[in-house]
Protein backbone atom coordinates (compact mmCIF):
# COMPACT_ATOMS: atom_id res chain seq x y z
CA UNK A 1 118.24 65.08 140.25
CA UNK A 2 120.59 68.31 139.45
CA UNK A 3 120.60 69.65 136.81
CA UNK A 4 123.98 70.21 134.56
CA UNK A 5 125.44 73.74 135.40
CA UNK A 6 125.92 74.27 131.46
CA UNK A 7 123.58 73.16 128.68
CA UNK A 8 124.24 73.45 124.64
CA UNK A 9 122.71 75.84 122.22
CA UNK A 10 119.89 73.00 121.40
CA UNK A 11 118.76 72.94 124.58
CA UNK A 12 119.11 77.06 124.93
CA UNK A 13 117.19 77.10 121.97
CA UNK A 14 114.28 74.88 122.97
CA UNK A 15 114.12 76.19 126.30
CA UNK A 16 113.87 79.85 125.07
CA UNK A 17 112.08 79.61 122.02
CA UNK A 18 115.12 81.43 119.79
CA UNK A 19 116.46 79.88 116.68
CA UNK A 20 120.05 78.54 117.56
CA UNK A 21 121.04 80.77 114.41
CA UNK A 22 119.57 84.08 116.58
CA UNK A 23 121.59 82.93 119.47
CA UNK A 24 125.23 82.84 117.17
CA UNK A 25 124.02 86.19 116.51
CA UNK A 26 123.74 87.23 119.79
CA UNK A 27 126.83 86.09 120.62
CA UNK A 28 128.42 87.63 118.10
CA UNK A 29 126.93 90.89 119.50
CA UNK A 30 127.82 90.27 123.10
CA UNK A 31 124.62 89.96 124.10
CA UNK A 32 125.06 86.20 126.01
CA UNK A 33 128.57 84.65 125.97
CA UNK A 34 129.31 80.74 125.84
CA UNK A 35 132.06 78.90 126.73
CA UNK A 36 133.68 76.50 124.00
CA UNK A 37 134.30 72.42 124.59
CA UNK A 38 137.36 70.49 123.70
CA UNK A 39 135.31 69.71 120.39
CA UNK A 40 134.65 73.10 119.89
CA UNK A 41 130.59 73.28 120.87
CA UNK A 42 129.03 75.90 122.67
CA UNK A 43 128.53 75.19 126.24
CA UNK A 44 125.85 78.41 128.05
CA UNK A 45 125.30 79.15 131.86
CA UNK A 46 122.14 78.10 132.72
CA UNK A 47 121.66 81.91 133.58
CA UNK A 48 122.29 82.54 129.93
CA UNK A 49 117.97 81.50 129.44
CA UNK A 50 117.27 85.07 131.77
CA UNK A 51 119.65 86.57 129.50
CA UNK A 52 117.93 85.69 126.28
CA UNK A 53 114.33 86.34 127.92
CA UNK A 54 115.51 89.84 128.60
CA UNK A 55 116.69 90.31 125.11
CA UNK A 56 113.13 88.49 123.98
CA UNK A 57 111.01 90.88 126.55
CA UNK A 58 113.72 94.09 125.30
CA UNK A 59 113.18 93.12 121.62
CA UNK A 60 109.41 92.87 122.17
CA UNK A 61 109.15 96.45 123.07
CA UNK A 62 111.15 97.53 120.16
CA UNK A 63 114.16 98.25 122.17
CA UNK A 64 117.18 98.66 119.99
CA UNK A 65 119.74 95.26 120.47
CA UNK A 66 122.58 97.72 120.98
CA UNK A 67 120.73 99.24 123.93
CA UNK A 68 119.89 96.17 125.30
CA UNK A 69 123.69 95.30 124.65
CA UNK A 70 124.34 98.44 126.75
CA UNK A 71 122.39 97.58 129.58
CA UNK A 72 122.92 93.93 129.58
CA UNK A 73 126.82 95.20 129.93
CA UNK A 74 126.14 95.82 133.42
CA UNK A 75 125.32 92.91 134.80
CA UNK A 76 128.80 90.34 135.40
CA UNK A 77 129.61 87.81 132.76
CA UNK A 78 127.15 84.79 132.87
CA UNK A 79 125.03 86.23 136.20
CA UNK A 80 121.28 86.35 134.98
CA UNK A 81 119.24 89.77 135.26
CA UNK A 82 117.38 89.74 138.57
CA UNK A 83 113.69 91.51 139.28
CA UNK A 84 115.78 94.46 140.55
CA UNK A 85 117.86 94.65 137.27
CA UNK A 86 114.78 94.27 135.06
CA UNK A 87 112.81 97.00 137.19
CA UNK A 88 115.89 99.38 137.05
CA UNK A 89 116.16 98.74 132.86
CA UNK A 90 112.21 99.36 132.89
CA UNK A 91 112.53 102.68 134.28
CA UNK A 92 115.52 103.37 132.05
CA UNK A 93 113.11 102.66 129.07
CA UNK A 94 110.26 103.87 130.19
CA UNK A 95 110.85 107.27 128.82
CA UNK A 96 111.78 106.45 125.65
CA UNK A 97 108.76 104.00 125.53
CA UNK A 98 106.40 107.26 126.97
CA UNK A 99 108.13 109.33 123.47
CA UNK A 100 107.13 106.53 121.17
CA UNK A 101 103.69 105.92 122.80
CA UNK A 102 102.87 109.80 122.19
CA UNK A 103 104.36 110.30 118.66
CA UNK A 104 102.31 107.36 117.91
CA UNK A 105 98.94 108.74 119.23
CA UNK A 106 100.40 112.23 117.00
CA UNK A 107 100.62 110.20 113.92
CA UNK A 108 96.84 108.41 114.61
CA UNK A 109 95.23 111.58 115.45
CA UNK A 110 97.11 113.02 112.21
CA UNK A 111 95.86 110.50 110.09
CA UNK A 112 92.26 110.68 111.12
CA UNK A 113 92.33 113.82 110.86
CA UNK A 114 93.50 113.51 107.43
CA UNK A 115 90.82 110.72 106.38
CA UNK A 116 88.09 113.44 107.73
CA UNK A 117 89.68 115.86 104.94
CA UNK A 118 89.65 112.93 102.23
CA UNK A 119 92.15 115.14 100.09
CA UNK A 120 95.71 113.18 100.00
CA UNK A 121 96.39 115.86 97.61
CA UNK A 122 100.65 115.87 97.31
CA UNK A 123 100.36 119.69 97.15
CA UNK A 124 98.29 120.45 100.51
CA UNK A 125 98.22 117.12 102.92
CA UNK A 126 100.25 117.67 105.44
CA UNK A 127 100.56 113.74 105.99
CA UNK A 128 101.40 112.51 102.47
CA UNK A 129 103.57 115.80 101.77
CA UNK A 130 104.34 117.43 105.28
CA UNK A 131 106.16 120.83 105.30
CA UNK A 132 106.48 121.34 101.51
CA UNK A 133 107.75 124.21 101.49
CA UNK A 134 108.93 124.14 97.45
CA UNK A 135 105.50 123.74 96.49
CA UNK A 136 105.13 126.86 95.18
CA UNK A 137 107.58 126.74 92.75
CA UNK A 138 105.47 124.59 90.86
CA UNK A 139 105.44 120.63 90.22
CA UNK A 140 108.48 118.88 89.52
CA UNK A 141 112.27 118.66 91.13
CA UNK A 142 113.31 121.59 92.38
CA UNK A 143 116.69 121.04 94.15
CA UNK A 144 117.68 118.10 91.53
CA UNK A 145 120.09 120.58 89.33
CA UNK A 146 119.89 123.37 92.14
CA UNK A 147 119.47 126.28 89.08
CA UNK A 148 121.86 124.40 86.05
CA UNK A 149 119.49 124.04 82.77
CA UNK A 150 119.26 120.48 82.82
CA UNK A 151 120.77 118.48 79.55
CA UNK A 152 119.12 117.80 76.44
């Protein structure tokens, strides 16, 4: 049996596990691209179910669509991303991924640190108020009128 070289955004849909809705979207974006039928449907590439893994596995990682957008630019219209193409977008991402794993372990670290103190005082926590450096000017707004005598 072959299989049909194109298939509609049902069967993209329930083959990928994305809402048909998601798939418009990333259309829209340029993300996947779709050919259109005498009747006007949407007819995909079968490579167009890589595609929207990619964009799945990207968006999973918290990869920005627009950088996935970037990189998904550089593969020819309708060819699916090969192991080669998702190792090379790895190590693209892999620093960026490094820089959120470490401000992460900053902010944990931070935070126990800060539930050790128990304080969550606005005026001294450096978590809850970090670099306040208007503090001691007193409570209240201090750049809202920027030295005009408010009204009334």
């Amino acid at each position: 049996m072959t299989l049909p070289p194109e298939i509609t955004i049902g069967e993209l849909a329930g083959r990928s596990g994305v809402p048909a809705s998601a798939l418009r979207f990333y259309e829209r974006q340029g993300l996947i691209d779709s050919r259109r039928t005498t009747g006007n449907q949407r007819r995909y590439a079968r490579a167009t179910l890589r595609r929207v893994a990619f964009i799945r596995a990207a968006h999973h990682l918290g990869i920005p669509l627009s950088v996935v957008g970037e990189v998904l630019a550089l593969l020819p219209a309708g060819e699916a991303p090969t192991r080669e193409f998702w190792a090379r977008a790895s190590a693209c991402w892999s620093a960026e991924l490094d820089s959120r794993i470490e401000r992460l372990e900053r902010m944990r670290d931070r935070f126990t640190r800060c539930v050790g103190c128990g304080c969550l005082s606005f005026q001294e926590c450096a978590l809850v108020n970090p670099g306040d450096v208007l503090s001691g000017e007193g409570a209240g707004a201090r750049r809202l009128f920027d030295g005009v005598t408010p009204p009334g």
